[in-house]
C-alpha atoms as a PDB file:
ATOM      1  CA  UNK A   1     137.672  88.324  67.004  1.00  0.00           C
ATOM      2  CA  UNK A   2     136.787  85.866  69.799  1.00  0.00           C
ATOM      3  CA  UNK A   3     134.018  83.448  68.600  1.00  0.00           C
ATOM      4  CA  UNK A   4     131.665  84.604  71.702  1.00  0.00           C
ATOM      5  CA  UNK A   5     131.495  87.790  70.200  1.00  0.00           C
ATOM      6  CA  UNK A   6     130.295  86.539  66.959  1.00  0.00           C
ATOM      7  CA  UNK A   7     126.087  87.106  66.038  1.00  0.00           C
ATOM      8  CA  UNK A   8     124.608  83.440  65.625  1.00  0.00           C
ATOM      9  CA  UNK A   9     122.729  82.814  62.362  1.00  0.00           C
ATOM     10  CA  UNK A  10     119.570  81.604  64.557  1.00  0.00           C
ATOM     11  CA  UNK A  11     119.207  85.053  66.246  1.00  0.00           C
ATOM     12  CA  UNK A  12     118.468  86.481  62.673  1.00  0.00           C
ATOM     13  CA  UNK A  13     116.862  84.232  60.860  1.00  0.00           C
ATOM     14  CA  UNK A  14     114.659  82.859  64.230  1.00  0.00           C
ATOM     15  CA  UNK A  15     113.023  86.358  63.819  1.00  0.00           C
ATOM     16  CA  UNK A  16     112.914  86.514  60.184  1.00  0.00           C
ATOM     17  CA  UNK A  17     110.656  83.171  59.675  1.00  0.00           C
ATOM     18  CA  UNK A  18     107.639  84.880  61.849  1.00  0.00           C
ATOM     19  CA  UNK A  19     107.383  87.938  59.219  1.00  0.00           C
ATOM     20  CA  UNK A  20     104.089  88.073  57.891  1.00  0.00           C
ATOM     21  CA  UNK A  21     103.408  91.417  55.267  1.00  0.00           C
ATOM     22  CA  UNK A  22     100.918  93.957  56.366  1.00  0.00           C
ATOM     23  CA  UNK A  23      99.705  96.306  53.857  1.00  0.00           C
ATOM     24  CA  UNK A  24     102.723  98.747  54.024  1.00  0.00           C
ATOM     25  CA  UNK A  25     104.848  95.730  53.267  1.00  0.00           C
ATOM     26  CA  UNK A  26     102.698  94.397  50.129  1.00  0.00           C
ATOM     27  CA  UNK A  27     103.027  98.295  48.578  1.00  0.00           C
ATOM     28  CA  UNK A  28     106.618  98.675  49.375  1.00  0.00           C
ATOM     29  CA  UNK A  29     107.619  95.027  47.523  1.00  0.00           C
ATOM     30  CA  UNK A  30     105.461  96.384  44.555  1.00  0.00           C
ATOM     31  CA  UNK A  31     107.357  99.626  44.223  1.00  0.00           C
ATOM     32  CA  UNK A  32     110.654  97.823  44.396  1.00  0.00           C
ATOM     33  CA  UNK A  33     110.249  95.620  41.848  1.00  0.00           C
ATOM     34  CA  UNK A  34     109.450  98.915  39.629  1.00  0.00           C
ATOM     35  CA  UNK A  35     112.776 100.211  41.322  1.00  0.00           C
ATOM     36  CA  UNK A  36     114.529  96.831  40.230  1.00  0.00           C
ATOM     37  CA  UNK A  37     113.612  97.453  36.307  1.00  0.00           C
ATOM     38  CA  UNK A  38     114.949 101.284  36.940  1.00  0.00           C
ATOM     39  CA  UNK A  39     118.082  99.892  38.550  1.00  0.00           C
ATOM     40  CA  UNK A  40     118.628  97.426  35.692  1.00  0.00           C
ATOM     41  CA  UNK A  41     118.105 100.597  33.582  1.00  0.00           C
ATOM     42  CA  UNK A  42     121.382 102.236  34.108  1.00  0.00           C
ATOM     43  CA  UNK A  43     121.033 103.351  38.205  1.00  0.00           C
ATOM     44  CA  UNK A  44     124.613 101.633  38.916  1.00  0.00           C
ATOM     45  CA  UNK A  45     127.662 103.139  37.199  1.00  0.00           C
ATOM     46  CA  UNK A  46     128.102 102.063  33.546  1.00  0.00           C
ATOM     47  CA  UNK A  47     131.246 101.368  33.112  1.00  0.00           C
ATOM     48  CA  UNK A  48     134.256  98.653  34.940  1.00  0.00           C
ATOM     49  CA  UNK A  49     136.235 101.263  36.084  1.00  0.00           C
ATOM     50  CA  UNK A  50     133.549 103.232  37.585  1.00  0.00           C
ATOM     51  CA  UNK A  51     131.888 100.076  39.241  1.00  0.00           C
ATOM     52  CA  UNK A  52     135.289  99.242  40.627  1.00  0.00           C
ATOM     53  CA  UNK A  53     135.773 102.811  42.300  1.00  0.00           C
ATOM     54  CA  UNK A  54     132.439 103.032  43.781  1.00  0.00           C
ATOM     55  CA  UNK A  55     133.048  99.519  45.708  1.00  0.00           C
ATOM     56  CA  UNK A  56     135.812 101.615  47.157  1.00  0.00           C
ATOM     57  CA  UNK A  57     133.981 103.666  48.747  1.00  0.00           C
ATOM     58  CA  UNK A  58     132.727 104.216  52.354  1.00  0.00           C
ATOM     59  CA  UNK A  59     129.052 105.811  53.783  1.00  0.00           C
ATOM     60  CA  UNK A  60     127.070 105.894  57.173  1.00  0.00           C
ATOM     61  CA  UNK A  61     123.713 105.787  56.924  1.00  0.00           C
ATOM     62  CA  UNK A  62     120.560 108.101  58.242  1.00  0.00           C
ATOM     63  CA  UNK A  63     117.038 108.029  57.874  1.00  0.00           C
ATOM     64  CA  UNK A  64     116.367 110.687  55.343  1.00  0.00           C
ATOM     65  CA  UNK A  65     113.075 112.232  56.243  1.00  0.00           C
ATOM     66  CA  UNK A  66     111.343 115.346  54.434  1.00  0.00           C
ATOM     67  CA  UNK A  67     112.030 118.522  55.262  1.00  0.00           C
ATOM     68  CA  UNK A  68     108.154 118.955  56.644  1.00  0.00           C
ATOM     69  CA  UNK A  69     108.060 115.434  58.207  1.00  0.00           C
ATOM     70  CA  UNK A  70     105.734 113.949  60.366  1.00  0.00           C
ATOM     71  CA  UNK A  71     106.956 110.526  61.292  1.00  0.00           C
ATOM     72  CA  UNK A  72     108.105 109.215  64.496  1.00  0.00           C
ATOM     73  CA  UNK A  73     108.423 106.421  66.111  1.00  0.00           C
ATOM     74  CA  UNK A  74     107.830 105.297  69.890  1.00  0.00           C
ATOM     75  CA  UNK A  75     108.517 101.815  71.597  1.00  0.00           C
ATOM     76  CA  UNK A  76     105.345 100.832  73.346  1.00  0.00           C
ATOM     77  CA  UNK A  77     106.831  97.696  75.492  1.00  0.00           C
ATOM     78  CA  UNK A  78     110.240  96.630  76.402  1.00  0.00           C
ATOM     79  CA  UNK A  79     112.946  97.729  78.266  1.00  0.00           C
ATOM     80  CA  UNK A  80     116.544  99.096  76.645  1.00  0.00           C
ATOM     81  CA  UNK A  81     117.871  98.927  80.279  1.00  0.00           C
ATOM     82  CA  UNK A  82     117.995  95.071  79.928  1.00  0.00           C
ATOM     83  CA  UNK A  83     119.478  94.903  76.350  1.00  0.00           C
ATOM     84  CA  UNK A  84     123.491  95.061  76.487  1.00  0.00           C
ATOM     85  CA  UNK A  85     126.152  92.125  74.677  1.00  0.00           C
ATOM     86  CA  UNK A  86     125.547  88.644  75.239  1.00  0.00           C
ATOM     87  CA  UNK A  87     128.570  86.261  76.800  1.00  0.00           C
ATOM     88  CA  UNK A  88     130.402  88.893  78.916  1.00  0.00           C
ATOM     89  CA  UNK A  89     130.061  89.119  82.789  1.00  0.00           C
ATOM     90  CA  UNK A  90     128.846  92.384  83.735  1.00  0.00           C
ATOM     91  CA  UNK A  91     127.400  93.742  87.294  1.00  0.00           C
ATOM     92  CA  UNK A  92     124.465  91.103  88.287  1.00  0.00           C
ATOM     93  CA  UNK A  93     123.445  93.795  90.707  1.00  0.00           C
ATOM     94  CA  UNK A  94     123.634  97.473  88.493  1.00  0.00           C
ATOM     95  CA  UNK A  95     122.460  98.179  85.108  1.00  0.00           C
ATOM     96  CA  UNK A  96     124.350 101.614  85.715  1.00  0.00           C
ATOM     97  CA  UNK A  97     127.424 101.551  82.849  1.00  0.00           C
ATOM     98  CA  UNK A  98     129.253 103.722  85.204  1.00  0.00           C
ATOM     99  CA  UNK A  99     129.124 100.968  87.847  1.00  0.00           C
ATOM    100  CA  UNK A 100     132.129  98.513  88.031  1.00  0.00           C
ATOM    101  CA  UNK A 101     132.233  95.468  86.138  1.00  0.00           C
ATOM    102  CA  UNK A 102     130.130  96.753  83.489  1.00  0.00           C
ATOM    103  CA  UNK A 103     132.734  98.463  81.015  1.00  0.00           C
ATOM    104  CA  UNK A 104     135.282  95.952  80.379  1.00  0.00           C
ATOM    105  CA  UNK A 105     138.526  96.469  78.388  1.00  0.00           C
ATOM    106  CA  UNK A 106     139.152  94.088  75.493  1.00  0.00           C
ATOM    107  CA  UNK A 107     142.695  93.151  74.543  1.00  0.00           C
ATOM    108  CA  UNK A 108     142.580  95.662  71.647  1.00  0.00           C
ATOM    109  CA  UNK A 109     142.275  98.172  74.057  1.00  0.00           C
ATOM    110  CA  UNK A 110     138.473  99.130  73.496  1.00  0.00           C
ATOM    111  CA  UNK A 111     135.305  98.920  75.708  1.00  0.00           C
ATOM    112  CA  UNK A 112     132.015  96.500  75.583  1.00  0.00           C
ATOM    113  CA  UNK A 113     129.896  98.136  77.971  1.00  0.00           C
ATOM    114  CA  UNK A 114     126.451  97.148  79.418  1.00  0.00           C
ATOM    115  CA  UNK A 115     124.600  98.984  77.341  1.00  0.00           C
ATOM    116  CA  UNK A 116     122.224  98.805  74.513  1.00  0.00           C
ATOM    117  CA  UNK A 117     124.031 101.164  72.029  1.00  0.00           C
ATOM    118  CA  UNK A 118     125.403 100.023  69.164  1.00  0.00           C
ATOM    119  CA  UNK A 119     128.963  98.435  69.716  1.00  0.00           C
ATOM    120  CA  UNK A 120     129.091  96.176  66.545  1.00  0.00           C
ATOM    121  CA  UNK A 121     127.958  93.107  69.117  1.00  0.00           C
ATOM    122  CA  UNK A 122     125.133  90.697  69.222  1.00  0.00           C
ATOM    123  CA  UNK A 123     122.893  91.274  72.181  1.00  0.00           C
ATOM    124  CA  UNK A 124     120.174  89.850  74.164  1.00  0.00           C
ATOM    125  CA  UNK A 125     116.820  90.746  72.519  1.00  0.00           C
ATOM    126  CA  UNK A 126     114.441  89.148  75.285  1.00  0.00           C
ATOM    127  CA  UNK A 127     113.674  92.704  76.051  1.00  0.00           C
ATOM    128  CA  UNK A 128     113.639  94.546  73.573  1.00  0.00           C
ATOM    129  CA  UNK A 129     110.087  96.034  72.250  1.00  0.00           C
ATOM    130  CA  UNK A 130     107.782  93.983  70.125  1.00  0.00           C
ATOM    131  CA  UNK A 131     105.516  97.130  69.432  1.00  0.00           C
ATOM    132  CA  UNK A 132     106.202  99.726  67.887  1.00  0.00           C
ATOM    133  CA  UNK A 133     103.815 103.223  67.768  1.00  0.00           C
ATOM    134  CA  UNK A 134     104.566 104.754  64.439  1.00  0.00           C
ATOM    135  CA  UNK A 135     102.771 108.505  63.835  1.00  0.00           C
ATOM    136  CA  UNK A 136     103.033 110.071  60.562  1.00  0.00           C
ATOM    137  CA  UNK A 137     101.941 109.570  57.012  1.00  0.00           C
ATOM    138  CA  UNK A 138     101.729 106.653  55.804  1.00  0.00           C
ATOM    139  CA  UNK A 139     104.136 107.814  52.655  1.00  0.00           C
ATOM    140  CA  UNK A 140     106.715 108.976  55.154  1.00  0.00           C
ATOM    141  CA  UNK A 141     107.545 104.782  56.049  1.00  0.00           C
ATOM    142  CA  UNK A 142     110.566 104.607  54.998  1.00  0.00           C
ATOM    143  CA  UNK A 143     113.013 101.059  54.516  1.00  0.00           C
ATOM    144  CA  UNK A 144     115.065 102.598  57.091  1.00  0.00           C
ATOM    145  CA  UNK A 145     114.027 104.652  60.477  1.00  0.00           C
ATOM    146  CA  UNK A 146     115.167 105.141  63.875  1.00  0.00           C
ATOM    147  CA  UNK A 147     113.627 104.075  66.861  1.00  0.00           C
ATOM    148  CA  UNK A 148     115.568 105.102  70.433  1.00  0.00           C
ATOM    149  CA  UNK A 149     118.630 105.119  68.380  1.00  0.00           C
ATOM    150  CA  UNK A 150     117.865 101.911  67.214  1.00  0.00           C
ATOM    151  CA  UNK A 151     117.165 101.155  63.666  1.00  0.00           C
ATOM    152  CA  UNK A 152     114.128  99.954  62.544  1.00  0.00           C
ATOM    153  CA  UNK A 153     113.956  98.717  58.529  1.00  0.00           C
ATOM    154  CA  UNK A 154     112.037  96.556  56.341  1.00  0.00           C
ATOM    155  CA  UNK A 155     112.229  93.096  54.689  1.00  0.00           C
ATOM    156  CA  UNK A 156     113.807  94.765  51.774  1.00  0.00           C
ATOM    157  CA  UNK A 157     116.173  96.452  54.044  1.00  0.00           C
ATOM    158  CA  UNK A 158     117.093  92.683  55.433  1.00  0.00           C
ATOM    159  CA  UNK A 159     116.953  90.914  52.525  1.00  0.00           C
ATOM    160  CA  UNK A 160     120.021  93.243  50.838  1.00  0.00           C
ATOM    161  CA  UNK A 161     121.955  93.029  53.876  1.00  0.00           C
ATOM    162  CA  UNK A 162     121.525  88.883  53.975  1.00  0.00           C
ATOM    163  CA  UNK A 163     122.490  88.502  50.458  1.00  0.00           C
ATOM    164  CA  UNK A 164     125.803  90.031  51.046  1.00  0.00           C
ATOM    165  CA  UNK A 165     126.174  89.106  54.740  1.00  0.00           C
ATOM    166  CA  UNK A 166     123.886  86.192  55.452  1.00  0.00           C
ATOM    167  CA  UNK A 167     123.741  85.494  58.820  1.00  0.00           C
ATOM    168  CA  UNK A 168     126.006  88.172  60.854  1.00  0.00           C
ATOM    169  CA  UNK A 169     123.851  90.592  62.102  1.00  0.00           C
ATOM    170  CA  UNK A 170     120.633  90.430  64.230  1.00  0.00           C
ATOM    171  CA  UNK A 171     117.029  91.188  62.737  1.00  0.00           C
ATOM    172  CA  UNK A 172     114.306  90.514  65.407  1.00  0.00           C
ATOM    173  CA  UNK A 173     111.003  91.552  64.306  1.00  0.00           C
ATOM    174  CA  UNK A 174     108.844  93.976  65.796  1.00  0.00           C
ATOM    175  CA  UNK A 175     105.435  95.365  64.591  1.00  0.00           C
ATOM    176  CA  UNK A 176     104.710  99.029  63.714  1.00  0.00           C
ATOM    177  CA  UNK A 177     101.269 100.060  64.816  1.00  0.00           C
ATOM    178  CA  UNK A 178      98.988 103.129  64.455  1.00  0.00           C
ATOM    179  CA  UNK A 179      97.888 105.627  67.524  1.00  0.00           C
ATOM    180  CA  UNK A 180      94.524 103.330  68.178  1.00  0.00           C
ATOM    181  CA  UNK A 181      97.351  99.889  67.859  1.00  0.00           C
ATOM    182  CA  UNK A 182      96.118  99.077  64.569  1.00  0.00           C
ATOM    183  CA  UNK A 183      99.215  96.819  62.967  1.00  0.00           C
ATOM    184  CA  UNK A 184     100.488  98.640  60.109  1.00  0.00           C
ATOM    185  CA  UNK A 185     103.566  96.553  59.171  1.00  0.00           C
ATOM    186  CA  UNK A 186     106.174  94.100  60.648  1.00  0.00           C
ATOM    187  CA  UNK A 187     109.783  95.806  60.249  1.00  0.00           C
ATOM    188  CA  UNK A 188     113.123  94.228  62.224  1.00  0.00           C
ATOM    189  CA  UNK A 189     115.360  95.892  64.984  1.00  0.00           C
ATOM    190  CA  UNK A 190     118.444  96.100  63.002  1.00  0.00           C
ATOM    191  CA  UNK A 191     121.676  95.323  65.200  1.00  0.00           C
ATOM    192  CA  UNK A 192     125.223  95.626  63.572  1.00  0.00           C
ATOM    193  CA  UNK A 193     127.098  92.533  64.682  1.00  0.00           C
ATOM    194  CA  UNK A 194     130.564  93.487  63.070  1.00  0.00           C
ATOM    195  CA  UNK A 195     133.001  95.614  65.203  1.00  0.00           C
ATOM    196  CA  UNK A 196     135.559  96.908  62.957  1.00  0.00           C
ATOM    197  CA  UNK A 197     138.455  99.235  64.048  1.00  0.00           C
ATOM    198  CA  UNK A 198     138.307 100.976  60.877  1.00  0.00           C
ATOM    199  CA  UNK A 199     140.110 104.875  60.821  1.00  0.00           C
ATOM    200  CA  UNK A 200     143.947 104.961  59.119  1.00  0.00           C
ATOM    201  CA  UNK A 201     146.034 105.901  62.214  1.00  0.00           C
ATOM    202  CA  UNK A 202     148.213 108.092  60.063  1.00  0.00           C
ATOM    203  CA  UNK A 203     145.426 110.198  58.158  1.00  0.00           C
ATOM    204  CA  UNK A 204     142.995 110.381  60.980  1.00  0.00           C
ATOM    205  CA  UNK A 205     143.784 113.832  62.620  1.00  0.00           C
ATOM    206  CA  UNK A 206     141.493 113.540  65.600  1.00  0.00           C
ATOM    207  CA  UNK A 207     143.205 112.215  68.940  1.00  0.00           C
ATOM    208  CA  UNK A 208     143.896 108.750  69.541  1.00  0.00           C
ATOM    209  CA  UNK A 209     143.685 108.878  72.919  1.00  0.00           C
ATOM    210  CA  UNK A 210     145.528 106.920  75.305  1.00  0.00           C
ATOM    211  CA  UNK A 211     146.084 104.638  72.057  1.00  0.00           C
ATOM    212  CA  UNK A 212     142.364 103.544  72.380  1.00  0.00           C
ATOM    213  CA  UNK A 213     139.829 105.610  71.184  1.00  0.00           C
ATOM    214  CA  UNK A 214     138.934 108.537  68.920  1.00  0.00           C
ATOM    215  CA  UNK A 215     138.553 111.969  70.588  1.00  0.00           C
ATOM    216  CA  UNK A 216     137.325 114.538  68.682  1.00  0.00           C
ATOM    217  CA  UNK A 217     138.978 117.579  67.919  1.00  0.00           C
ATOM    218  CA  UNK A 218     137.136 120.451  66.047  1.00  0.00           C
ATOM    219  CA  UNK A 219     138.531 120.875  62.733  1.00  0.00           C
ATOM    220  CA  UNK A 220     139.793 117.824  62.318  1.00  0.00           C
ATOM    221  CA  UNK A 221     138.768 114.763  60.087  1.00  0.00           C
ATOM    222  CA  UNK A 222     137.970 110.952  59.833  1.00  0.00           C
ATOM    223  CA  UNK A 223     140.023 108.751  57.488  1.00  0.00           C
ATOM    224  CA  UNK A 224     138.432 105.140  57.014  1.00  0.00           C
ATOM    225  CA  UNK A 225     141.299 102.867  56.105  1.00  0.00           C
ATOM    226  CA  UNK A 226     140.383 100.679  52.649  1.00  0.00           C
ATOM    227  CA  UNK A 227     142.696  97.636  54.126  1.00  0.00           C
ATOM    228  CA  UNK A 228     141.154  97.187  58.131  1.00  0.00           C
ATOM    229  CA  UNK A 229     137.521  97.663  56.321  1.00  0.00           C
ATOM    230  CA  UNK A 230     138.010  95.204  53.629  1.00  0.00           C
ATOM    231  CA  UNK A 231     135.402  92.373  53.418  1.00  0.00           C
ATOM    232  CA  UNK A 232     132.914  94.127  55.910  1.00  0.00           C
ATOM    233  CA  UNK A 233     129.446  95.676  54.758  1.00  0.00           C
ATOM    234  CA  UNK A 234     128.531  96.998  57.905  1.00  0.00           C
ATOM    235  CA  UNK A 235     129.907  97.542  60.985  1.00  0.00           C
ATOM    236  CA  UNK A 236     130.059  99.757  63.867  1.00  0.00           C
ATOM    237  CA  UNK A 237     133.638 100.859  65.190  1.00  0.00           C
ATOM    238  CA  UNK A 238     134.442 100.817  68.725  1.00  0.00           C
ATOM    239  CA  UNK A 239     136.853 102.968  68.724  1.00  0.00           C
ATOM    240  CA  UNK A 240     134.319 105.691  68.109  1.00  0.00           C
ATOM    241  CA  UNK A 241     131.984 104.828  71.381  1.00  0.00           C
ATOM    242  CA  UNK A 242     130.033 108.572  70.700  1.00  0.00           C
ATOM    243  CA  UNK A 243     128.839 107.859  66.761  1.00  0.00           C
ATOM    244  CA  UNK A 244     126.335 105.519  66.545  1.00  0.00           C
ATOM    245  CA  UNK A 245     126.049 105.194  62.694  1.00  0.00           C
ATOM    246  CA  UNK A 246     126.689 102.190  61.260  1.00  0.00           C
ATOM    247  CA  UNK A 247     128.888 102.315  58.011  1.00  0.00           C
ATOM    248  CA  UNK A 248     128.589 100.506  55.437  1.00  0.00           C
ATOM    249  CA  UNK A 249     130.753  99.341  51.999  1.00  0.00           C
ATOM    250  CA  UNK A 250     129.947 100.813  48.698  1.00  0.00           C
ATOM    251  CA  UNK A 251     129.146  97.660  47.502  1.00  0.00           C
ATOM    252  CA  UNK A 252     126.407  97.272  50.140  1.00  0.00           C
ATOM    253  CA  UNK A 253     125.208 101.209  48.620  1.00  0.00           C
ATOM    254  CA  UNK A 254     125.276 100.100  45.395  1.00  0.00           C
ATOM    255  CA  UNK A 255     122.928  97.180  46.106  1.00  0.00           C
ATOM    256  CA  UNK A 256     120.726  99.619  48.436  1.00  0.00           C
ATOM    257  CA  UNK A 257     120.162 101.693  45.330  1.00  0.00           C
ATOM    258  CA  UNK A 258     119.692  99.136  43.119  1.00  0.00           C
ATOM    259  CA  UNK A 259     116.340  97.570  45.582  1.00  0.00           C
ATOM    260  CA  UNK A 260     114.977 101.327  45.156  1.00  0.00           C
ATOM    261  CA  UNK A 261     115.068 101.363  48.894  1.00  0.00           C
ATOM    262  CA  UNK A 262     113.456 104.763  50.190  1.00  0.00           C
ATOM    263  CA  UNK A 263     114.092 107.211  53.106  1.00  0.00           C
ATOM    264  CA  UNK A 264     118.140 106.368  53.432  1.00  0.00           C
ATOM    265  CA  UNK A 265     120.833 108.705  53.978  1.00  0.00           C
ATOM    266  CA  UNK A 266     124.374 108.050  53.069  1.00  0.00           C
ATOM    267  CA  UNK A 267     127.383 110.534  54.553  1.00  0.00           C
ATOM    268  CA  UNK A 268     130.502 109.679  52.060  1.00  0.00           C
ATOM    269  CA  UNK A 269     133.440 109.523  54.253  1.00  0.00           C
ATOM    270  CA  UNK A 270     136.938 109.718  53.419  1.00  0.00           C
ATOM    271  CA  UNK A 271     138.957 106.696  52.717  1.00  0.00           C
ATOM    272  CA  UNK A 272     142.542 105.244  52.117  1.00  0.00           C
END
């Protein structure tokens, strides 16, 4: 990949160093250091060989909320319309994706467009909201949520990713605040900065079309390929521009599990 598309250690870890805990942090880092014991326990598969096939393994991730939930979550400031990739030349004049100059085709074929979706790119955060409005029980906050298709996670959801990826993706803080805009805890905007062109051509049965992207076709079914997804965590692929789900390795799973981190979904895909 060109090195302009590549996330910047500063633009995570310039975030990181202004995290202060509020008192949903301080009771979440309590319950997953009980988690850590339980993982230590026997919460990760016993033996080599069953270690060695869950590595080989392949999720997305969700926020997992009850059945009878009450959460949500609703940017106060900021403005998504001025979020897209950094160190591409778009429109100056049009934030409107559908105007020209702002989808531009990549040698591999696939799209960075000037938006802020997911497209496994850093962006430019200047914008994006520093306040979060976050109504539901306090029991519902989970390590992982979803803010205007954004995800929003915790500390402990940062601090797994960094240890296995330290530096590639983008965590820029934002605070999560009651109705009345008491603070309730300081979380990170998680951005996927790895774009991957992960499904096996020959097992995939959905169209490739035009030899570009992935067009769905009822019926048919997503093959992740084990070799183009080797030595990633998570990543977004843009040959899927419609799923915004970020996938992630089994090792990165395993270590999820293992930090007792709560509210997270995983969707096992297939894999080759």
């Amino acid at each position: 990949m060109d090195e302009r598309v590549r996330c910047s250690p500063m633009l995570g870890h310039r975030a990181a160093k202004s995290w202060r805990p509020g008192r949903r942090d301080i009771v979440m880092m309590c319950v997953a250091l009980a988690a850590t014991g339980a993982a230590a326990g026997g919460m990760l598969p016993a033996s080599k060989s069953e270690r060695t096939q869950e590595m080989q393994k392949v999720y997305t991730i969700y926020w997992k909320r009850p059945e009878e939930h009450t959460a949500d979550l609703r940017p106060l400031d900021g403005d998504f319309d001025q979020i897209y990739p950094t160190g591409f030349k778009f429109n100056p004049n049009s934030t409107d994706v559908a105007a020209v100059g702002n989808m531009l085709m990549q040698p591999d074929r696939t799209f960075v467009e000037r938006m802020w979706t997911y497209q496994g790119l850093p962006v430019d955060m200047t914008h994006a909201p520093t306040k979060v409005q976050y109504t539901g029980r306090l029991e519902e906050m989970a390590d992982v949520m979803r803010a205007s298709s954004w995800f929003v996670v915790s500390e402990r959801f940062r601090s797994v990713v960094e240890r296995l990826e330290p530096g590639k993706h983008q965590f820029q803080s934002v605070e999560l605040v009651d109705r009345s805009g008491n603070h309730l805890a300081h979380y990170f905007w998680l951005v996927p900065c790895a774009r991957v062109d992960g499904m096996d051509r020959e097992h995939t049965t959905h169209e490739f079309y035009k030899e570009r992207n992935w067009k769905h076709v009822p019926g048919a079914k997503y093959v992740v390929s084990l070799k183009q997804t080797a030595g990633h965590h998570l990543w977004i692929d843009p040959r899927m521009p419609s799923y915004t789900l970020p996938f992630i390795s089994g090792e990165l799973k395993a270590a999820i599990e293992q930090a007792g981190l709560e509210g997270i979904g995983f969707h096992e895909k297939e894999v080759v």
